[in-house]
N, C-alpha and C. Protein backbone atom coordinates (compact mmCIF):
# COMPACT_ATOMS: atom_id res chain seq x y z
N UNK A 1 13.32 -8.68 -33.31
CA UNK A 1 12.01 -8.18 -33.71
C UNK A 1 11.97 -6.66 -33.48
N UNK A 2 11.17 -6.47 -33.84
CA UNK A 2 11.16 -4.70 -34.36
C UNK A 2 10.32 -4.18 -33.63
N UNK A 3 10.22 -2.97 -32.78
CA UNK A 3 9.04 -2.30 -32.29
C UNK A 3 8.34 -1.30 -32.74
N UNK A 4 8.20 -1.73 -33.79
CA UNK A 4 7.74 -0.62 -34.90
C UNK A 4 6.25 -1.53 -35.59
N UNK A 5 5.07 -0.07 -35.25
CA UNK A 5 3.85 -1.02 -36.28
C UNK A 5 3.32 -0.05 -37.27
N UNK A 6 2.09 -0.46 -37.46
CA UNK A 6 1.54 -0.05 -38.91
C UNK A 6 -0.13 0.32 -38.40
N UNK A 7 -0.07 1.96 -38.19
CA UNK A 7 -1.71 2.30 -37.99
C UNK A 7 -2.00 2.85 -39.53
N UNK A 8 -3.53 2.36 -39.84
CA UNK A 8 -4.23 3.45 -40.53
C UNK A 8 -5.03 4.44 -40.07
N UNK A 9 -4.37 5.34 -40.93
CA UNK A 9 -5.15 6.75 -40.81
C UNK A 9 -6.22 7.42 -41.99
N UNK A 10 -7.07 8.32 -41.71
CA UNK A 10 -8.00 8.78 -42.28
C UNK A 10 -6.72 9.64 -43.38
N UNK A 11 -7.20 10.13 -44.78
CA UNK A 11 -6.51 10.78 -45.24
C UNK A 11 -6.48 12.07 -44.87
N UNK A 12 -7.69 12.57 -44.35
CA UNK A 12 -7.84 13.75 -43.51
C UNK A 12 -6.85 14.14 -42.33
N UNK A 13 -7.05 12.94 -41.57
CA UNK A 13 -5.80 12.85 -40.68
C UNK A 13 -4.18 13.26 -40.78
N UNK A 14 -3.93 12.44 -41.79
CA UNK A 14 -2.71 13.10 -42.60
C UNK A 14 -2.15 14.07 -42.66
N UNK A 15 -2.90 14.41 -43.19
CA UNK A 15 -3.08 16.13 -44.23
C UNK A 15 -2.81 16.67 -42.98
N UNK A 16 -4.02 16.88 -41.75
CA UNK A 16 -3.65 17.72 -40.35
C UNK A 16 -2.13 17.58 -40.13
N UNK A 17 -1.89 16.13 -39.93
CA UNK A 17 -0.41 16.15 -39.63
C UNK A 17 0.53 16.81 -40.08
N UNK A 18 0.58 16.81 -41.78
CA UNK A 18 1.54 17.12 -42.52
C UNK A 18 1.61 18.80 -42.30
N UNK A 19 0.25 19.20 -41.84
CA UNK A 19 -0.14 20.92 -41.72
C UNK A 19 0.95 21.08 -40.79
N UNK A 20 0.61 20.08 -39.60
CA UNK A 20 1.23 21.06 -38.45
C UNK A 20 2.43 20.63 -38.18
N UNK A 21 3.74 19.85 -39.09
CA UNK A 21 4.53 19.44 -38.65
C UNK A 21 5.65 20.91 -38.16
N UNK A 22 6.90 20.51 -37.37
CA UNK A 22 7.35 21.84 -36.86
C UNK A 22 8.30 21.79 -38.34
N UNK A 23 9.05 20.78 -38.61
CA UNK A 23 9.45 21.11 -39.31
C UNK A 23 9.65 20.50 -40.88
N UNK A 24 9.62 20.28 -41.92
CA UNK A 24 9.39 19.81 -43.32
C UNK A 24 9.39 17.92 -43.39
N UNK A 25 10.94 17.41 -42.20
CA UNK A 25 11.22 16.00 -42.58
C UNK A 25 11.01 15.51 -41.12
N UNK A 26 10.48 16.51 -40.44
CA UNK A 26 9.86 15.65 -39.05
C UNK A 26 8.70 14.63 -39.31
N UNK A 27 9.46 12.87 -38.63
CA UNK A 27 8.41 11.95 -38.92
C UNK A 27 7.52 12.05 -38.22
N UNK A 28 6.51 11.29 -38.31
CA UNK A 28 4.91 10.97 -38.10
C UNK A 28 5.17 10.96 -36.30
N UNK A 29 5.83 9.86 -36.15
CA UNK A 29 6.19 9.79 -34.90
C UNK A 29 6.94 10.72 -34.10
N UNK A 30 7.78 11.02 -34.03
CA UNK A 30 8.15 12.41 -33.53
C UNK A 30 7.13 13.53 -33.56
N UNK A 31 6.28 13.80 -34.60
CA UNK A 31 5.37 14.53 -34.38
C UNK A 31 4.00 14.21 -33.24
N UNK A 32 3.39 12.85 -33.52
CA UNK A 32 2.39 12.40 -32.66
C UNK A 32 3.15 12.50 -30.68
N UNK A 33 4.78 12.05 -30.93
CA UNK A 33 4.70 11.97 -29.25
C UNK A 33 4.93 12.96 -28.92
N UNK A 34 5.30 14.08 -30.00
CA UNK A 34 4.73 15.97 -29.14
C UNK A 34 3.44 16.17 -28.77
N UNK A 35 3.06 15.67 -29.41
CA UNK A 35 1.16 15.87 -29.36
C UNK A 35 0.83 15.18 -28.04
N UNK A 36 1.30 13.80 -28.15
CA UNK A 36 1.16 13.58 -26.55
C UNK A 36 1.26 13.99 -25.28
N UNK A 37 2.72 14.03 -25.34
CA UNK A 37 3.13 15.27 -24.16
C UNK A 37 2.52 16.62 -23.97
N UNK A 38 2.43 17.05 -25.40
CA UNK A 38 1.37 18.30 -25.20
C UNK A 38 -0.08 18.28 -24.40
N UNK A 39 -0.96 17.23 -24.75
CA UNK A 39 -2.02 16.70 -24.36
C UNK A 39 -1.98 16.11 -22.88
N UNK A 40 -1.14 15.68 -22.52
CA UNK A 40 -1.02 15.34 -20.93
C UNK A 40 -0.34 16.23 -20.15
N UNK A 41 0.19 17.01 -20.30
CA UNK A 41 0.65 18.72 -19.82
C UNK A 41 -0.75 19.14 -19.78
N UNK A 42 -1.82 19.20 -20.90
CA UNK A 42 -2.72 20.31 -20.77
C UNK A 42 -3.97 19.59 -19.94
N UNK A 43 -3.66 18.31 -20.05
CA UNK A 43 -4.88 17.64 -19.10
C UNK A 43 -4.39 17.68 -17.41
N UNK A 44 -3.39 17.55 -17.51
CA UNK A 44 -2.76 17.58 -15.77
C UNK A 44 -2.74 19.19 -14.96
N UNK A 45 -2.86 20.03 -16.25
CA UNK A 45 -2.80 22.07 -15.78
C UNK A 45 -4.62 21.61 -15.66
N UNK A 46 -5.34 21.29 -16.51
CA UNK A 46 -6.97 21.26 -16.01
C UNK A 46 -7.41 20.62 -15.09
N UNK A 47 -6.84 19.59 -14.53
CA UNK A 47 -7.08 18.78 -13.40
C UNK A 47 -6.43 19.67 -12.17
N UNK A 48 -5.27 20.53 -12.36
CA UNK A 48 -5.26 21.23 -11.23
C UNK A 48 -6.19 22.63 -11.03
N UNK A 49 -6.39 23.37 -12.23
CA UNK A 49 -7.47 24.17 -12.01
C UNK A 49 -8.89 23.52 -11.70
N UNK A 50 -9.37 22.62 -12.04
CA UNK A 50 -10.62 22.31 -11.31
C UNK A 50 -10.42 21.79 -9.70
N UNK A 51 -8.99 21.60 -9.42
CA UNK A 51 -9.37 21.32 -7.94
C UNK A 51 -9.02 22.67 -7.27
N UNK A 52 -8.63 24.09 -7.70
CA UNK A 52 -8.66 24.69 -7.51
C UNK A 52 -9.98 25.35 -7.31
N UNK A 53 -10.54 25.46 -8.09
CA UNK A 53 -12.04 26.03 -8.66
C UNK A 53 -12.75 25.32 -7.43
N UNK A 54 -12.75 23.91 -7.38
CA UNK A 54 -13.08 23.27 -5.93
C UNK A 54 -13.10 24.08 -4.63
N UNK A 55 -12.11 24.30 -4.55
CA UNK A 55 -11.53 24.74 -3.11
C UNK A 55 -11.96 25.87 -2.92
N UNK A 56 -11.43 27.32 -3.88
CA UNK A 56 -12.79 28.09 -4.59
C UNK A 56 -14.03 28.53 -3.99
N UNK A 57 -14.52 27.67 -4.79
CA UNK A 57 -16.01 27.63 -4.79
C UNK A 57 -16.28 27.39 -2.81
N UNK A 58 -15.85 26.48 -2.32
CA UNK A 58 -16.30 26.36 -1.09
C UNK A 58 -16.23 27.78 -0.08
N UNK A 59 -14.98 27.99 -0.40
CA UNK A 59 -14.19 29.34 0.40
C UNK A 59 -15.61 30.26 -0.28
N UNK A 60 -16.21 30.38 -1.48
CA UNK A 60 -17.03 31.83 -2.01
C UNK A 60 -18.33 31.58 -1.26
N UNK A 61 -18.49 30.21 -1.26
CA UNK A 61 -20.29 29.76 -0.11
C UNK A 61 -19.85 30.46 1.14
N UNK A 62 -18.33 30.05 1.73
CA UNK A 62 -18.36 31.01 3.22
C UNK A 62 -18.49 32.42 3.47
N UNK A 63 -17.83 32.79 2.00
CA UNK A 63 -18.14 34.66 2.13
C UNK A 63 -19.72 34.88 1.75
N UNK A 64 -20.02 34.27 1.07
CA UNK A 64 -21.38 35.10 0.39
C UNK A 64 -22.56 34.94 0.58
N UNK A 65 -22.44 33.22 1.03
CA UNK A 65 -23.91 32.91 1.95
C UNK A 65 -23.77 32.89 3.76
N UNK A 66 -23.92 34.04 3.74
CA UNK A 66 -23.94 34.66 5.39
C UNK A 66 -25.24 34.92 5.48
N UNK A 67 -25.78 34.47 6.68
CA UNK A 67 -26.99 34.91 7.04
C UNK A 67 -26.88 36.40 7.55
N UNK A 68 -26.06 37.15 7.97
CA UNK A 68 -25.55 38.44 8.23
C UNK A 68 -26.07 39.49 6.39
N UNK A 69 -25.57 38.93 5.56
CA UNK A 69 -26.09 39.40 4.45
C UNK A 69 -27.67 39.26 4.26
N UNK A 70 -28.49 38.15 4.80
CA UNK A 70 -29.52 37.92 4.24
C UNK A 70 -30.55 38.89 5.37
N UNK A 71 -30.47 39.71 6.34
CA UNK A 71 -30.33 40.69 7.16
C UNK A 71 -30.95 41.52 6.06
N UNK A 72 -29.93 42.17 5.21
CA UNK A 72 -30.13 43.62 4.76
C UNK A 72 -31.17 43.20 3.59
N UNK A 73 -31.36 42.28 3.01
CA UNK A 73 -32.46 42.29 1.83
C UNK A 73 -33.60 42.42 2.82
N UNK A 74 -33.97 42.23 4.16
CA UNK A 74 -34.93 42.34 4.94
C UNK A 74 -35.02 43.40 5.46
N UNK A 75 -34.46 44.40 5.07
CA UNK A 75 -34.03 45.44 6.10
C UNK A 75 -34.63 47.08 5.09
């Protein structure tokens, strides 16, 4: 048995594909599991910048909300 199936696609869909293939006789498949890998590379770099941005953000509450600062607007 074969591990090979049969999706439909929008004709729109297509067309994107056929736009962005790298190269003229690159199949469907070879093209989609770049796209994959591409797409889980760029979701795993955003999942580490937001836990960055996390960590961040806490460290900027310790510099900036000082009651030592809130002094001079009274002052």
């Amino acid at each position: 048995m074969n591990n090979i199936t049969t999706i439909q696609l929008e004709k729109s869909v297509v067309k994107e594909l056929k736009k962005n293939k790298d190269y003229p006789r690159q199949s469907y498949n070879e093209l989609i599991s770049n796209m994959i890998k591409a797409f889980k590379s760029l979701k795993k770099r955003n999942q580490y910048n937001e836990f960055l941005h996390k960590i961040q953000q806490q460290k900027m509450k310790e510099l900036w909300c000082r009651e030592e600062d809130e002094d001079w607007e009274n002052a």
